[in-house]
Protein backbone atom coordinates (compact mmCIF):
# COMPACT_ATOMS: atom_id res chain seq x y z
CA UNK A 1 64.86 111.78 54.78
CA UNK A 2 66.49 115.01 55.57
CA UNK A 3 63.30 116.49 56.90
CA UNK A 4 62.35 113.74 58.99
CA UNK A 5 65.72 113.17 60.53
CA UNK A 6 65.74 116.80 61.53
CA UNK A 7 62.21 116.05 63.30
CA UNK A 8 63.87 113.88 65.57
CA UNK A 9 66.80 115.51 66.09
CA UNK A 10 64.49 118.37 67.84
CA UNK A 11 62.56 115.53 69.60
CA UNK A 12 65.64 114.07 70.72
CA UNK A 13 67.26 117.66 72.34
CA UNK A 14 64.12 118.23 74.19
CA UNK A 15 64.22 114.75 76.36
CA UNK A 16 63.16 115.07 79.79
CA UNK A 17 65.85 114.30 82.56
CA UNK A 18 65.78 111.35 83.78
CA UNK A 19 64.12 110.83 87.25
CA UNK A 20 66.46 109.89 90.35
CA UNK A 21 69.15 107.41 90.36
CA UNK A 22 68.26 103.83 91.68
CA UNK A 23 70.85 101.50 94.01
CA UNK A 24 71.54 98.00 92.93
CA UNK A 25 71.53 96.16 96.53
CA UNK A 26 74.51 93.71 96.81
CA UNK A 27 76.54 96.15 95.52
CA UNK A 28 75.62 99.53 95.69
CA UNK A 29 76.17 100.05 92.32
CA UNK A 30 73.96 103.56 91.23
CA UNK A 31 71.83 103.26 88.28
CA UNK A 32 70.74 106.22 86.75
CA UNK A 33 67.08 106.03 85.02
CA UNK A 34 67.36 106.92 81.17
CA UNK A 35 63.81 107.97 79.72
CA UNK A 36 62.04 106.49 76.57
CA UNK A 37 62.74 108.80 74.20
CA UNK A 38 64.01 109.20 70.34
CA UNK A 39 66.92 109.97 68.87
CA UNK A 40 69.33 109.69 65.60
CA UNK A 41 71.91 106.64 66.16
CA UNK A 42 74.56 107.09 63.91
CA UNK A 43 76.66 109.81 62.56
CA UNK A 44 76.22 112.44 59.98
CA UNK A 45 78.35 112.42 56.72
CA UNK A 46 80.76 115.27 57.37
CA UNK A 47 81.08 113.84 60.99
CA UNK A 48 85.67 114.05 61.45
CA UNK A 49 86.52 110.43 62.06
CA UNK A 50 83.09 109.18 60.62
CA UNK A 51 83.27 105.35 59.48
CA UNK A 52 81.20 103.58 56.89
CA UNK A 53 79.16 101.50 59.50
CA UNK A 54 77.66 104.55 60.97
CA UNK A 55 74.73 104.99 58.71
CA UNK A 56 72.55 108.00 60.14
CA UNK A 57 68.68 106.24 61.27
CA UNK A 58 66.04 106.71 63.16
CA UNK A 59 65.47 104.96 66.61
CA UNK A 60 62.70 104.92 69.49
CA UNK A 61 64.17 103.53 72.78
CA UNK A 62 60.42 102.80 73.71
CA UNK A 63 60.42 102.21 77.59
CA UNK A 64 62.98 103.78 80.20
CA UNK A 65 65.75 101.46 81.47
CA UNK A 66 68.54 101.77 84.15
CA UNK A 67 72.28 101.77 83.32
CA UNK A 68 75.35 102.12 85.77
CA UNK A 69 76.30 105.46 86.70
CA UNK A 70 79.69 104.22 86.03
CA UNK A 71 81.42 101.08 84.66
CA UNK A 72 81.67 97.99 86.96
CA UNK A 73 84.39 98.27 89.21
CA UNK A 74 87.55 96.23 90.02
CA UNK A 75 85.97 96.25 93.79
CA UNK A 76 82.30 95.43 92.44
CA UNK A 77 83.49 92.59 90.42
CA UNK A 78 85.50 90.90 93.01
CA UNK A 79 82.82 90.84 95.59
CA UNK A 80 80.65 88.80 93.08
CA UNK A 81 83.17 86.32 91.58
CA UNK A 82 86.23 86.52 94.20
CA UNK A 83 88.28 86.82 91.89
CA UNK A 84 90.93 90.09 90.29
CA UNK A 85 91.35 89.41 86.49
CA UNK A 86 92.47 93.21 86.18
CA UNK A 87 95.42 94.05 84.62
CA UNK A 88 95.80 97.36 86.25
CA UNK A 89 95.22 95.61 89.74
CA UNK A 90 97.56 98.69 91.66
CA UNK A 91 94.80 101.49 89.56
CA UNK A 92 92.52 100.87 92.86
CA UNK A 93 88.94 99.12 93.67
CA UNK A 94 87.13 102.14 92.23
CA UNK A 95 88.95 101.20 88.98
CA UNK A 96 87.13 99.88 86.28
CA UNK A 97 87.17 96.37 85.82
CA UNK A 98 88.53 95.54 82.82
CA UNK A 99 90.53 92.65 81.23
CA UNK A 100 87.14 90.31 81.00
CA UNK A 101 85.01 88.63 78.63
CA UNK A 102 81.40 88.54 77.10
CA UNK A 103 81.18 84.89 78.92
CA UNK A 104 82.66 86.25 82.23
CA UNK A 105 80.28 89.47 82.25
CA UNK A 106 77.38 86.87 81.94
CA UNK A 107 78.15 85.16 84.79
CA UNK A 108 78.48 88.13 86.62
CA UNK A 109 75.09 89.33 85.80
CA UNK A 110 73.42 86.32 86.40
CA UNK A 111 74.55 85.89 89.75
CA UNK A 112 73.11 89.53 90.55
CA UNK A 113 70.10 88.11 88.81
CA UNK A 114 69.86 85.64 91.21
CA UNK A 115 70.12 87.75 94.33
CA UNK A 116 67.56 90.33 92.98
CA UNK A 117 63.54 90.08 92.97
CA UNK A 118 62.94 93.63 91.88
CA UNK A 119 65.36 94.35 88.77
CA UNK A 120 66.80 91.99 86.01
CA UNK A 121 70.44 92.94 84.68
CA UNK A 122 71.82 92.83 81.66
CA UNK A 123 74.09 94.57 78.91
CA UNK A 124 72.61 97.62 77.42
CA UNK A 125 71.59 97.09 73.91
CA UNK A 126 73.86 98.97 71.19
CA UNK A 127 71.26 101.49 70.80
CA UNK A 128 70.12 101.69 74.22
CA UNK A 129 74.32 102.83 74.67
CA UNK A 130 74.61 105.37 72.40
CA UNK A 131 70.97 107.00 73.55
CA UNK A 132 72.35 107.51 77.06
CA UNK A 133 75.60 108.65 75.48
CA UNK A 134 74.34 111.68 73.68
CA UNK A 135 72.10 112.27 76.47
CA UNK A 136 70.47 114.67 74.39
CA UNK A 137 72.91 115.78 71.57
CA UNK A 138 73.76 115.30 67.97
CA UNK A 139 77.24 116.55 68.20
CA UNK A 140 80.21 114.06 68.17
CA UNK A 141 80.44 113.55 71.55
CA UNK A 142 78.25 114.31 74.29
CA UNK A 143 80.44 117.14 75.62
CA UNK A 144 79.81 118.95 72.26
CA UNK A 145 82.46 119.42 68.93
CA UNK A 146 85.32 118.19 71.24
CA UNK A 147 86.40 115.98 74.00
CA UNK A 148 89.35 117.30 76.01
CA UNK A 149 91.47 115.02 78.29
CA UNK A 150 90.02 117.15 81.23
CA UNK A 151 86.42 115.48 80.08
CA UNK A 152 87.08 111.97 79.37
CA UNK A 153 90.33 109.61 80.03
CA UNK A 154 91.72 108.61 76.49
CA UNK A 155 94.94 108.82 74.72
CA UNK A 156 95.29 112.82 74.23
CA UNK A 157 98.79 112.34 72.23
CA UNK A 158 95.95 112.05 69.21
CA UNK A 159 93.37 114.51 69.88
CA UNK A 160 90.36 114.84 67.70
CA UNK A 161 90.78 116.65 64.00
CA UNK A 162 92.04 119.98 64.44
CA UNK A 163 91.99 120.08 67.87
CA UNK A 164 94.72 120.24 70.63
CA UNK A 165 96.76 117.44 72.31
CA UNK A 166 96.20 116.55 75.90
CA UNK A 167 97.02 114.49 78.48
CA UNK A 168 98.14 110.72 77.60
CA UNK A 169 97.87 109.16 81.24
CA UNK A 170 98.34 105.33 79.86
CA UNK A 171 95.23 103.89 82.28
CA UNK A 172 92.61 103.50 83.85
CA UNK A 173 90.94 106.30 85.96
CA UNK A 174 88.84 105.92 89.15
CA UNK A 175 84.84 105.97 88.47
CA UNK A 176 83.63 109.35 89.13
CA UNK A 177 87.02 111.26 88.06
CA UNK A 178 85.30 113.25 85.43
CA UNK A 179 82.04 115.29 85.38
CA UNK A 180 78.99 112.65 84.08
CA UNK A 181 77.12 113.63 81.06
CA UNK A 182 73.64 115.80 80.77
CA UNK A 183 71.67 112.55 82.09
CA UNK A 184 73.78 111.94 85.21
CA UNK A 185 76.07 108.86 83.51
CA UNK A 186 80.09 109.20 83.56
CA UNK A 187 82.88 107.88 81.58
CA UNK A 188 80.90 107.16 78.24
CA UNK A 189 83.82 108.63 76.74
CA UNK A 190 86.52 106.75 77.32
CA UNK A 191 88.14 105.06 80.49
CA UNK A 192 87.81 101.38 79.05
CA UNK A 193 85.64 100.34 76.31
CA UNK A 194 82.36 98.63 77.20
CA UNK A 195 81.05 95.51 76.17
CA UNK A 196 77.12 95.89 74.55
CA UNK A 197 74.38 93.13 73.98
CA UNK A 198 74.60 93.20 70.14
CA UNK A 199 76.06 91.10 67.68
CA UNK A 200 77.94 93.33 64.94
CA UNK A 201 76.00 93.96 61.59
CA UNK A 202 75.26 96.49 59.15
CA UNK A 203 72.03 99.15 60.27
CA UNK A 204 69.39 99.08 58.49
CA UNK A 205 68.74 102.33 57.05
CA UNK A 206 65.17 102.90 58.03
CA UNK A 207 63.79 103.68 61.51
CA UNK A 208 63.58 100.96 64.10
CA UNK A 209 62.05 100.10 67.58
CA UNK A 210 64.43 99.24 70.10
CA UNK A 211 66.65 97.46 68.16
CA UNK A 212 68.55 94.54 69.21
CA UNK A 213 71.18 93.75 66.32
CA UNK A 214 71.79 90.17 64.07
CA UNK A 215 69.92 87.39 66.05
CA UNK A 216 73.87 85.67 65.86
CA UNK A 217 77.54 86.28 64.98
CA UNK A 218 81.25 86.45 65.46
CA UNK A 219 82.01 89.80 67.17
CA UNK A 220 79.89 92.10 70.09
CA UNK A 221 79.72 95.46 69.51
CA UNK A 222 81.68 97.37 72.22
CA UNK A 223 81.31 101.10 72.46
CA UNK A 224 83.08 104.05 73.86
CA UNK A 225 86.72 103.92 73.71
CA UNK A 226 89.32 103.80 76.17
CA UNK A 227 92.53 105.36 77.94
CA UNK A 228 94.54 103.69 75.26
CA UNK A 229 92.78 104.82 72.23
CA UNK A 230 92.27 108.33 70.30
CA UNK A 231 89.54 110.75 70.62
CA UNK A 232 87.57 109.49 67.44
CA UNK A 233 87.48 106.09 68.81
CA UNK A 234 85.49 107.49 72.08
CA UNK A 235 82.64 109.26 69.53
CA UNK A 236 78.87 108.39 70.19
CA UNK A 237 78.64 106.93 67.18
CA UNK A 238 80.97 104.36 67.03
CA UNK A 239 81.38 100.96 66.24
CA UNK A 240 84.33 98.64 67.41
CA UNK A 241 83.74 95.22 67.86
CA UNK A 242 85.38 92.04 70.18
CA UNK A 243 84.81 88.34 69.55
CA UNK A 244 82.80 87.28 72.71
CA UNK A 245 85.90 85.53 73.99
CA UNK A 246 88.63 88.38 73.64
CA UNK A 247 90.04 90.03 76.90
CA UNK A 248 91.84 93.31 77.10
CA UNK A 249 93.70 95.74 79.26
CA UNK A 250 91.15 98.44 78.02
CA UNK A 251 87.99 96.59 77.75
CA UNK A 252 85.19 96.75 80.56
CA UNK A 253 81.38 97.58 80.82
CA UNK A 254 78.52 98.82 82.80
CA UNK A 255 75.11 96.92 83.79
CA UNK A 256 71.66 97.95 82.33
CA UNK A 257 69.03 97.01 84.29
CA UNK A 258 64.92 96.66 84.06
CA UNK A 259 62.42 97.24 86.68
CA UNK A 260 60.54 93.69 87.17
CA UNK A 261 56.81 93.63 88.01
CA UNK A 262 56.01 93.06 91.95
């Protein structure tokens, strides 16, 4: 097991870039291609904030997707519905939208659906998330050992183990305020926590194919952490979970997106 999760821990740091970014038309929302590629979801054992759900695995992302360069904004959202359910409306329209629900975030998507031939949009899958996280890495967060408050927006009054305070700036930041990751994707780490595809269960501890989590359940997997939470929370690997109808001042997410045949 050892040996062959090393194997793809090379394959995984030797991805190629993904190609140029692509422009959602209604909105203008960027979406950055991630490649097919391999990687290890999960986290090691000795990982500082590690939980028990993060079981180290295999996983092929088989074909290349799109995912927002950044998380859906307060602006982007209310030119689809019309409506302003955020409650940090005085943060700005290049805000993240947060403070809506799995339901909501389906409506939203379908109506870009239905104003768009070329792509289909969706949720990124679990996995699909965490791949364009680590962009590349096995460390704890895509910025290496440590996330710094001058990297990511999160609550820096509880920095990560052995590790120095930062800033605590108690919301939202606009999209774009901190440097984007090795793949050309910002805010991963932090901001507000973003809403996934999956339904929360247990990994199974074998490799997998583009894995989709439980076929049903009680609570989606959200990923990332936010402005309110600690550094641990906003590690690649993990797990927090929302029932599908929950709402929160630090909960948002970012479209994924396929390439449709012409």
């Amino acid at each position: 097991m050892r040996t062959a999760l090393g194997a793809v821990l090379l394959a995984s740091s030797l991805s190629v870039a993904p190609a140029a970014p692509a422009t959602e038309p209604q909105l203008s929302i960027e979406l950055v291609e991630i490649p097919a590629g391999r990687f290890v979801m999960g986290s090691p054992a000795g990982e500082r904030g590690r939980a028990a759900d993060e079981i180290a695995h295999q996983v092929r992302v088989a074909h290349a997707f799109l995912l927002g360069r950044h998380e859906v904004t307060q602006q982007e959202w209310r030119t689809v519905t019309g409506e302003s359910p955020s409650h940090f409306t005085d943060c700005g329209p290049g805000c993240p939208v947060e403070n809506v629900n799995y339901f909501e975030i389906t409506a939203f998507l379908k109506t870009l659906n239905d104003g768009d031939r070329r792509l289909r949009y969706r949720l990124p899958t679990e996995a699909e998330w965490e791949y364009a996280c680590r962009a590349g890495t096995t460390t704890p967060f895509a910025t290496g050992a440590n996330l710094t408050t001058d990297q990511a927006n999160y609550n820096g009054t509880f920095p990560y183990p052995g590790f120095p305070s930062g800033l605590y700036r108690e919301h939202p930041t606009p999209a774009g305020t901190f440097p984007p990751n090795a793949w050309g994707v910002a805010d991963m780490h932090g901001n507000v926590w973003e809403w996934t595809s999956d339904w929360y269960g247990p990994y199974n501890p074998g490799p997998a194919t583009d894995p989709r989590g439980p076929a049903s359940g009680d609570k989606k997997v959200i990923r990332g952490g936010s402005w309110y939470f600690d550094a641990a929370s906003a590690r690649c690997a993990l797990r927090y979970t929302h029932s599908p109808q929950d709402r929160g001042f630090s909960l948002g997410f970012r479209v994924a997106a396929d390439r449709l045949a012409q």
